[in-house]
Protein backbone atom coordinates (compact mmCIF):
# COMPACT_ATOMS: atom_id res chain seq x y z
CA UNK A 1 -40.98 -47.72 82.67
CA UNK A 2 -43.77 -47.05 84.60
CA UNK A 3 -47.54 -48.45 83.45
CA UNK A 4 -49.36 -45.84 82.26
CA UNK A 5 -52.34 -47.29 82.25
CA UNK A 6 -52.35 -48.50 86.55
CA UNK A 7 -50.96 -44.73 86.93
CA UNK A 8 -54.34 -43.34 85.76
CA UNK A 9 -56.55 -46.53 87.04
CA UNK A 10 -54.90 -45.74 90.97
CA UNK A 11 -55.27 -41.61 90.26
CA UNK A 12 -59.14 -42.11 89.26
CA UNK A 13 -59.57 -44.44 92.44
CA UNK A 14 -57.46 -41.04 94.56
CA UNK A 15 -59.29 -38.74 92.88
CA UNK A 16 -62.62 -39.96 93.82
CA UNK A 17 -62.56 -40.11 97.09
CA UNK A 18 -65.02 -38.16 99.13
CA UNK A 19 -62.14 -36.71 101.37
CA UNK A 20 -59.31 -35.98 98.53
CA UNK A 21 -59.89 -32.22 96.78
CA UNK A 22 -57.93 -33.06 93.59
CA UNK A 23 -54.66 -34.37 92.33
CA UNK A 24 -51.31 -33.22 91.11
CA UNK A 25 -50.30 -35.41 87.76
CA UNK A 26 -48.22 -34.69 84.51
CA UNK A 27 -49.74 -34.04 81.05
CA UNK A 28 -47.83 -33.78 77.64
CA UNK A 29 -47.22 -29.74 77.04
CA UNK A 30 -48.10 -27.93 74.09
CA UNK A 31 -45.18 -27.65 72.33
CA UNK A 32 -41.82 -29.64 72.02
CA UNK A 33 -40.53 -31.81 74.62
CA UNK A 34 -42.35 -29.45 77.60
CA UNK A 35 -44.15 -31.33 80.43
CA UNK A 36 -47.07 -29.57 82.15
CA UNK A 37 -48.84 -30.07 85.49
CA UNK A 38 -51.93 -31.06 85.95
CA UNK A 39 -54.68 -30.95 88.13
CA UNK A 40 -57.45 -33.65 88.07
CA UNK A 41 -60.38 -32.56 90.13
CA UNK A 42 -62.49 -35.71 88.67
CA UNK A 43 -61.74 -38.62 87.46
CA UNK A 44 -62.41 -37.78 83.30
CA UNK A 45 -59.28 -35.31 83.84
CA UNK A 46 -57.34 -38.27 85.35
CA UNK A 47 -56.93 -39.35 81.72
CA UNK A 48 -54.36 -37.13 80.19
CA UNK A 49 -51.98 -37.95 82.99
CA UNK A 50 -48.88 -39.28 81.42
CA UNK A 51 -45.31 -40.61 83.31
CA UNK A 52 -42.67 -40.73 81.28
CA UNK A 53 -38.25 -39.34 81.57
CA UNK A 54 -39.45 -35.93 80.58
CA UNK A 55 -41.21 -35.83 83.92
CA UNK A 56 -38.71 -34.20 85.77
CA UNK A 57 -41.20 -31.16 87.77
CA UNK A 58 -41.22 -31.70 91.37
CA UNK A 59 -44.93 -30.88 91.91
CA UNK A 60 -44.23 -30.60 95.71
CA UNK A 61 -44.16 -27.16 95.53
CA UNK A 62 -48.24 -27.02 94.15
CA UNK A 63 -49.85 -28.35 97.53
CA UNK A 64 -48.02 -25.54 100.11
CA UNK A 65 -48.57 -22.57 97.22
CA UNK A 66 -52.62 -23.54 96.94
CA UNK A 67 -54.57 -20.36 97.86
CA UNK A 68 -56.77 -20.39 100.94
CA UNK A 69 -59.68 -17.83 99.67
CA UNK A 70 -61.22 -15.96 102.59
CA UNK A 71 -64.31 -17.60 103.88
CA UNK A 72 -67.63 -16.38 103.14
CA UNK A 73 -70.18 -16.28 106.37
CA UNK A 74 -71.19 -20.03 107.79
CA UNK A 75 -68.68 -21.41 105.29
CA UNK A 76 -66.78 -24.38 106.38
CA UNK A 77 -63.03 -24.44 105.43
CA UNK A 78 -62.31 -27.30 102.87
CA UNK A 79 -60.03 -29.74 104.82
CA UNK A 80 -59.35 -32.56 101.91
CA UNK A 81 -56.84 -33.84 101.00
CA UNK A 82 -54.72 -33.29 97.80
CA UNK A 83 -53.60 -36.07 95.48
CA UNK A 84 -50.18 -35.84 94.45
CA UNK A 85 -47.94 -38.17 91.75
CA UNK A 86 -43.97 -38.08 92.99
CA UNK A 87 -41.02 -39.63 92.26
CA UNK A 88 -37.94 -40.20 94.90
CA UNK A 89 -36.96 -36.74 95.38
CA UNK A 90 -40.03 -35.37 95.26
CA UNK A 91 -41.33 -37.58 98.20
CA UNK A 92 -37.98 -35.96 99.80
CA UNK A 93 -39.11 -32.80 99.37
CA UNK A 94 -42.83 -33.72 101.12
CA UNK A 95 -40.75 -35.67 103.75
CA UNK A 96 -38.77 -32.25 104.56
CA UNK A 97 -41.74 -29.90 104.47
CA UNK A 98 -43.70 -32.41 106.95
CA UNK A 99 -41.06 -32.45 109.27
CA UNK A 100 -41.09 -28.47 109.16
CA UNK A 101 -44.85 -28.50 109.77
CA UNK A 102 -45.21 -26.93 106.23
CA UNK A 103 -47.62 -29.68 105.84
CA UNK A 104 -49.22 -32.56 107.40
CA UNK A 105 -49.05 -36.11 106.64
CA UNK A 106 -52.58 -36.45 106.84
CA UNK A 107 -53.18 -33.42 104.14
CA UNK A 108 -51.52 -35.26 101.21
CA UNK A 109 -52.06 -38.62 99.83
CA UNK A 110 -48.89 -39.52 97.93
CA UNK A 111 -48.98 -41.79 94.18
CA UNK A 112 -45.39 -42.77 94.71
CA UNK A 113 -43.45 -43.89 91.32
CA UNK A 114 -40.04 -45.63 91.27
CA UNK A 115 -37.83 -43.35 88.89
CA UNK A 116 -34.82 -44.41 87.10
CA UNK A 117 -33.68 -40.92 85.92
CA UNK A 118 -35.38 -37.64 84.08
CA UNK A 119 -34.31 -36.41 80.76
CA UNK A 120 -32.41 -32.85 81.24
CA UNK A 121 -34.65 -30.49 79.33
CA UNK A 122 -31.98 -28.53 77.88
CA UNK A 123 -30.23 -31.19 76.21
CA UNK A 124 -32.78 -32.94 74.65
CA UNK A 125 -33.79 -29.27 72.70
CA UNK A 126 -30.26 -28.96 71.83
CA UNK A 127 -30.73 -32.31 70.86
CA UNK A 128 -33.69 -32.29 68.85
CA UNK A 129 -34.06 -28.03 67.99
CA UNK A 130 -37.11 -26.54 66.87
CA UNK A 131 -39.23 -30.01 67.25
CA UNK A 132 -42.82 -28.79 67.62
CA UNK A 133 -43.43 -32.55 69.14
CA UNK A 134 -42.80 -36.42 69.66
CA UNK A 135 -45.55 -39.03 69.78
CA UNK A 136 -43.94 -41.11 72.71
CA UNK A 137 -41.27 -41.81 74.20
CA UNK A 138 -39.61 -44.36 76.54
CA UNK A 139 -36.83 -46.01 78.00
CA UNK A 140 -35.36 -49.49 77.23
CA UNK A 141 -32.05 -51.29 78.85
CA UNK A 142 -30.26 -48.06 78.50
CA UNK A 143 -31.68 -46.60 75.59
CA UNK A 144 -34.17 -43.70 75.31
CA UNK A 145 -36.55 -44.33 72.15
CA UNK A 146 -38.27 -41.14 71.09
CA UNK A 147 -40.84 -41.23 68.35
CA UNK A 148 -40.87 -38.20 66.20
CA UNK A 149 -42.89 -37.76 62.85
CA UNK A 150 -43.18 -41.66 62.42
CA UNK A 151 -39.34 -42.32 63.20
CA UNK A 152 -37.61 -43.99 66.37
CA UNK A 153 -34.17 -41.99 67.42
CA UNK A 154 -32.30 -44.66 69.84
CA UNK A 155 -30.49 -42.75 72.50
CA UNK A 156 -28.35 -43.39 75.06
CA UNK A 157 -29.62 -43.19 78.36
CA UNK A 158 -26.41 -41.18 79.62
CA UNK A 159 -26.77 -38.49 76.92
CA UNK A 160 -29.99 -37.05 77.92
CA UNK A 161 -30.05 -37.67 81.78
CA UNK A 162 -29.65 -34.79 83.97
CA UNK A 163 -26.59 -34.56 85.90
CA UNK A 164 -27.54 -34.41 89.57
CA UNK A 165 -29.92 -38.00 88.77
CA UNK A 166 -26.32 -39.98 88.95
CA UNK A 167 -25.76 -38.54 92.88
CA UNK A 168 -29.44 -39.23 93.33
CA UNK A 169 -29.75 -41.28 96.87
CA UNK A 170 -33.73 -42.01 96.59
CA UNK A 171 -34.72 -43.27 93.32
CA UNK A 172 -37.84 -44.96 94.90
CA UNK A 173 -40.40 -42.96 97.03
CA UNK A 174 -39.33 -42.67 100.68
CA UNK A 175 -43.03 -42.05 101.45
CA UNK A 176 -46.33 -43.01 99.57
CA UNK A 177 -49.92 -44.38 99.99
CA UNK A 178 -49.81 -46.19 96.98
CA UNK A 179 -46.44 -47.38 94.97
CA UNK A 180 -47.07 -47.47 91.02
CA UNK A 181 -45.36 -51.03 89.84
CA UNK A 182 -42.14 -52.24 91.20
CA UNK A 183 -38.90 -50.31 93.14
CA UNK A 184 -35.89 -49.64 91.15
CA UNK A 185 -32.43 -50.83 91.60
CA UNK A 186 -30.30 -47.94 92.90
CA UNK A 187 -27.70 -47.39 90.87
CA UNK A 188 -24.28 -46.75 92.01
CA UNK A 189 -23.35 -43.55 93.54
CA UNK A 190 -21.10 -40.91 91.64
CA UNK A 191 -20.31 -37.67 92.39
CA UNK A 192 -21.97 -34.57 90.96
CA UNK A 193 -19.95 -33.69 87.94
CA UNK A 194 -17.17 -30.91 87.91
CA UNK A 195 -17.57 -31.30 92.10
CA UNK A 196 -14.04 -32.82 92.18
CA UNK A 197 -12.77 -30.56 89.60
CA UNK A 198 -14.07 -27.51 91.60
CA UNK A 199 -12.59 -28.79 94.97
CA UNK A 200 -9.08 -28.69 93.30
CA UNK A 201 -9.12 -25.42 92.55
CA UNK A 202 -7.63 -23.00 94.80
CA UNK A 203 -9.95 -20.23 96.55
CA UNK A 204 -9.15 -17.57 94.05
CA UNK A 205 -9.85 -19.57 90.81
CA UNK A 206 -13.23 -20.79 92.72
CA UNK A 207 -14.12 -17.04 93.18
CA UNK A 208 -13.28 -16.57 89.18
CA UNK A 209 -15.37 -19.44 88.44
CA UNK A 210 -18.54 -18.54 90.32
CA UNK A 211 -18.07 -14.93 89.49
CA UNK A 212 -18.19 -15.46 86.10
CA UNK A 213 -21.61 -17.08 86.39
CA UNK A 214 -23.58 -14.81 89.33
CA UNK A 215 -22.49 -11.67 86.96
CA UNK A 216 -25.00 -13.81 84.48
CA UNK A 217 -27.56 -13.50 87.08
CA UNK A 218 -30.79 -11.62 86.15
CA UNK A 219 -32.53 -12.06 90.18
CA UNK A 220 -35.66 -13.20 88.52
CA UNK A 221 -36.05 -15.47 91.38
CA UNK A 222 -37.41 -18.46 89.06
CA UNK A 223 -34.83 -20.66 90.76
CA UNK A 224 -36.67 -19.45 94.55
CA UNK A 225 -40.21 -19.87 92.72
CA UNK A 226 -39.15 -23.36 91.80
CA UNK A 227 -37.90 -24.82 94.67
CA UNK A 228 -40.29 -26.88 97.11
CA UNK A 229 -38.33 -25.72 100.27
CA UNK A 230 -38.59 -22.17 99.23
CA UNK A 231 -42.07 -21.44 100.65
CA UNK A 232 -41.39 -18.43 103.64
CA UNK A 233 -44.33 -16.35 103.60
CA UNK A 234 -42.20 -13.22 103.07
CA UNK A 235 -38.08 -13.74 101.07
CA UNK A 236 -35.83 -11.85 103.12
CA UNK A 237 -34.81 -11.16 99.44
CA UNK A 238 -38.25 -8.52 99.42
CA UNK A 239 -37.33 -6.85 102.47
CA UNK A 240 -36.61 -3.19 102.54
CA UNK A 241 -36.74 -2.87 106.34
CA UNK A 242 -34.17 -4.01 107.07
CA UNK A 243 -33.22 -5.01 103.61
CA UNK A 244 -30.74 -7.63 103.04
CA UNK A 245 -30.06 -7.87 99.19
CA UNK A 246 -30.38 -4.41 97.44
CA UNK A 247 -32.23 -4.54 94.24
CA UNK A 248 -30.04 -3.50 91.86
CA UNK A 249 -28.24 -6.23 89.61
CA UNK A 250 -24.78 -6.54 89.37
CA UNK A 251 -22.07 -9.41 90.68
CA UNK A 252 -22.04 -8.38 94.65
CA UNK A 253 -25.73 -8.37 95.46
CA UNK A 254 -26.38 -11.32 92.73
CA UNK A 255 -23.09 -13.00 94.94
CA UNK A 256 -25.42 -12.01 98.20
CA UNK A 257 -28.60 -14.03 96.92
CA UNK A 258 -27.14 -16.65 95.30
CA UNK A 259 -25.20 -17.85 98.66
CA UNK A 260 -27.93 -16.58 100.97
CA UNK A 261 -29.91 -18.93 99.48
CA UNK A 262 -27.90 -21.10 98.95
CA UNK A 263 -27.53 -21.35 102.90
CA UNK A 264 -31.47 -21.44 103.36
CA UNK A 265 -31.08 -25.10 101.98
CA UNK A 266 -28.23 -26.06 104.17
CA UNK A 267 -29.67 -29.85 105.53
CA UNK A 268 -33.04 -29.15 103.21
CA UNK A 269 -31.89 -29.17 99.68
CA UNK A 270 -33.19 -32.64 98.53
CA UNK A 271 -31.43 -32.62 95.13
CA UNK A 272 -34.65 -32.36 92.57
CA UNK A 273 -32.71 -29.88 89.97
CA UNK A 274 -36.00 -27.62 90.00
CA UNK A 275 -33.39 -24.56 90.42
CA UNK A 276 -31.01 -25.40 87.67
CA UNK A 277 -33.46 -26.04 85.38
CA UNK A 278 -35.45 -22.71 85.24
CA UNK A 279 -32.56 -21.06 85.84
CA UNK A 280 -32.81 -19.13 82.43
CA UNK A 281 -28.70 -17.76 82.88
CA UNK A 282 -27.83 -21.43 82.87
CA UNK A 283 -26.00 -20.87 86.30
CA UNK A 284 -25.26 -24.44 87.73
CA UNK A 285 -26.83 -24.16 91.12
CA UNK A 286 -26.50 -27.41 92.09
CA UNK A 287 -23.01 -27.75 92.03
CA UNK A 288 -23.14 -25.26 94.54
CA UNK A 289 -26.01 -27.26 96.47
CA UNK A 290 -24.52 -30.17 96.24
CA UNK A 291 -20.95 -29.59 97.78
CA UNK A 292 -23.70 -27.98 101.01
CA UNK A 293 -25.28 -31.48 100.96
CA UNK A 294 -21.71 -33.27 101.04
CA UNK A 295 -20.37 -30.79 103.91
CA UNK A 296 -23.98 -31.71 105.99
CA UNK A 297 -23.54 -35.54 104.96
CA UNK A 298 -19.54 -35.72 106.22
CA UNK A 299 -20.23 -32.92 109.76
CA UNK A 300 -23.78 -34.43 110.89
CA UNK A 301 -24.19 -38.15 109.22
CA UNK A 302 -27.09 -36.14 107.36
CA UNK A 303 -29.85 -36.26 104.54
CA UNK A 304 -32.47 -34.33 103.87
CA UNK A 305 -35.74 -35.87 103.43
CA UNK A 306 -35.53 -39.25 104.19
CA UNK A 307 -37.24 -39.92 107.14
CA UNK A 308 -40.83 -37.78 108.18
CA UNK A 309 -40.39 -38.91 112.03
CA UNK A 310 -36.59 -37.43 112.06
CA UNK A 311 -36.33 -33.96 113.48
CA UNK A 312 -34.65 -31.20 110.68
CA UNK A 313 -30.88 -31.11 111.25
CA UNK A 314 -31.43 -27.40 113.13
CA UNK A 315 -34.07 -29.08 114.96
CA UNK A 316 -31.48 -31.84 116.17
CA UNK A 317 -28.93 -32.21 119.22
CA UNK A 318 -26.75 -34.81 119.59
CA UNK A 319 -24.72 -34.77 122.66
CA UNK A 320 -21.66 -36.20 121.27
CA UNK A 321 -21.48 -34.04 118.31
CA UNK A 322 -17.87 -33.30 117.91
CA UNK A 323 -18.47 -29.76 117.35
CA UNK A 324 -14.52 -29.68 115.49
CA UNK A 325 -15.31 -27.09 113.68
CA UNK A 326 -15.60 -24.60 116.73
CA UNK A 327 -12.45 -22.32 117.02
């Protein structure tokens, strides 16, 4: 578990710095099990930041969304920097934008924490229903303990944690200006679940299966609004001219946005679950995202987000690239 107490003493010291703007932290929601972002602009809001397994957010997405307000006359744009707490894949994410020019190094400074695995939202609700909140919880050899009206519910770790954690491949921060406590242990690599199953299945059931859940589709875009590599300026999704998706919802033109963006993240999906988990149909997107990643991974020798001096995979070319898959 992560010391609380050093995570707020090293965001106070961030957060007052003459050239950093504010920082990006978790706070306890208002209801249930719900995490919130925060944003500490001096050091007396540094104290409601909290780290615990329910802080699954990637915040990435926060610094590339902020709002640049037009500047008044002999205004001077402010240049400072922007504080941000992030876990493994979260520092993936930064890694990938930076490489993209999204961002610059120099723009963010980076509270790196060592995570051993978030708590999937949705099952700890189904879990715990209608629970209006819990005074703490934590994880011990295994075990998540969760405090809730006075009593201690012992959980095991594998019940709660969100599937895509167990295929993680960065549990500690690629990236950081200052590491909170000690790295993690990786833990050994599985596959995503129902990946193998899905691989087995012929092209027709495949179609069945993923039909069955992009006809559950709703195009609210939460999954897009989400994501830390989803920042274009303009979705071809919202184009009319010339427009690739049309707006009506049914299984073809949900089929056409699910996959096209599915394909956006082809070498930049860093595995965070921010998609699946606002998804509010319950489609699993990163089943889908994750047999991309294993395609890039087996054809290039690939992963997203690990290194901020590595070109993007479109960016890169290798000479003796096989190229097999040319006809």
């Amino acid at each position: 578990m992560v010391d609380q107490q050093l995570l707020i003493e090293e965001a106070k010291k961030v957060v007052s710095r003459d050239d950093v703007k504010y920082v990006i932290g978790y706070k306890k929601g208002t209801y249930g099990f719900a995490i919130s972002p925060a944003f500490a602009y001096s050091e007396e809001y540094v104290d409601k930041f909290i780290f615990n397994p329910l802080c699954k957010k990637n915040l990435t997405a926060y610094p590339i969304l902020e709002d640049k307000l037009p500047l008044q006359r002999g205004e001077e744009e402010d240049k400072r920097k922007i504080g941000i707490v992030a876990k493994g894949c979260d520092t993936r994410a930064l890694v990938q934008i930076i490489q993209e020019k999204g961002l610059k190094r120099e723009d963010v400074v980076i509270i790196g924490i060592p995570c051993t695995g978030v708590i999937d939202q949705k099952k700890i609700i189904s879990r715990f229903p209608n629970e209006p909140s819990y005074s703490e919880l934590k994880e011990e050899n295994g075990i998540y303990k969760i405090t809730i009206n006075g009593t201690v519910h012992d959980i095991e770790k594998k019940e709660l944690l969100a599937d895509y954690c167990t295929s993680c491949v960065a549990p500690n921060p690629v990236l950081y200006d200052v590491l909170i406590g000690q790295e993690v242990e990786p833990w050994e690599q599985q596959e995503h679940k129902n990946l193998d199953i899905l691989e087995k299945k012929n092209v027709e059931d495949r179609w069945k299966y993923w039909e069955k859940h992009f006809q559950n589709c709703i195009r609210c875009y939460a999954c897009r609004e989400a994501c830390p590599l989803c920042y274009c300026k303009e979705c071809m999704a919202d184009l009319l001219k010339p427009q690739w998706i049309r707006r009506s919802v049914n299984t073809s033109e949900n089929t056409a946005w699910n996959i096209m963006r599915a394909y956006h993240l082809v070498g930049r999906c860093v595995g965070c679950g921010e998609c699946e988990t606002v998804c509010p149909a319950n489609i699993p997107l990163m089943e889908l995202n994750k047999e991309i990643e294993k395609d890039v991974k087996n054809m290039y020798n690939y992963t997203a987000g690990m290194d901020s001096e590595e070109k993007p995979l479109f960016g890169t070319f290798r000479p003796d690239d096989p190229e097999e898959f040319i006809m």
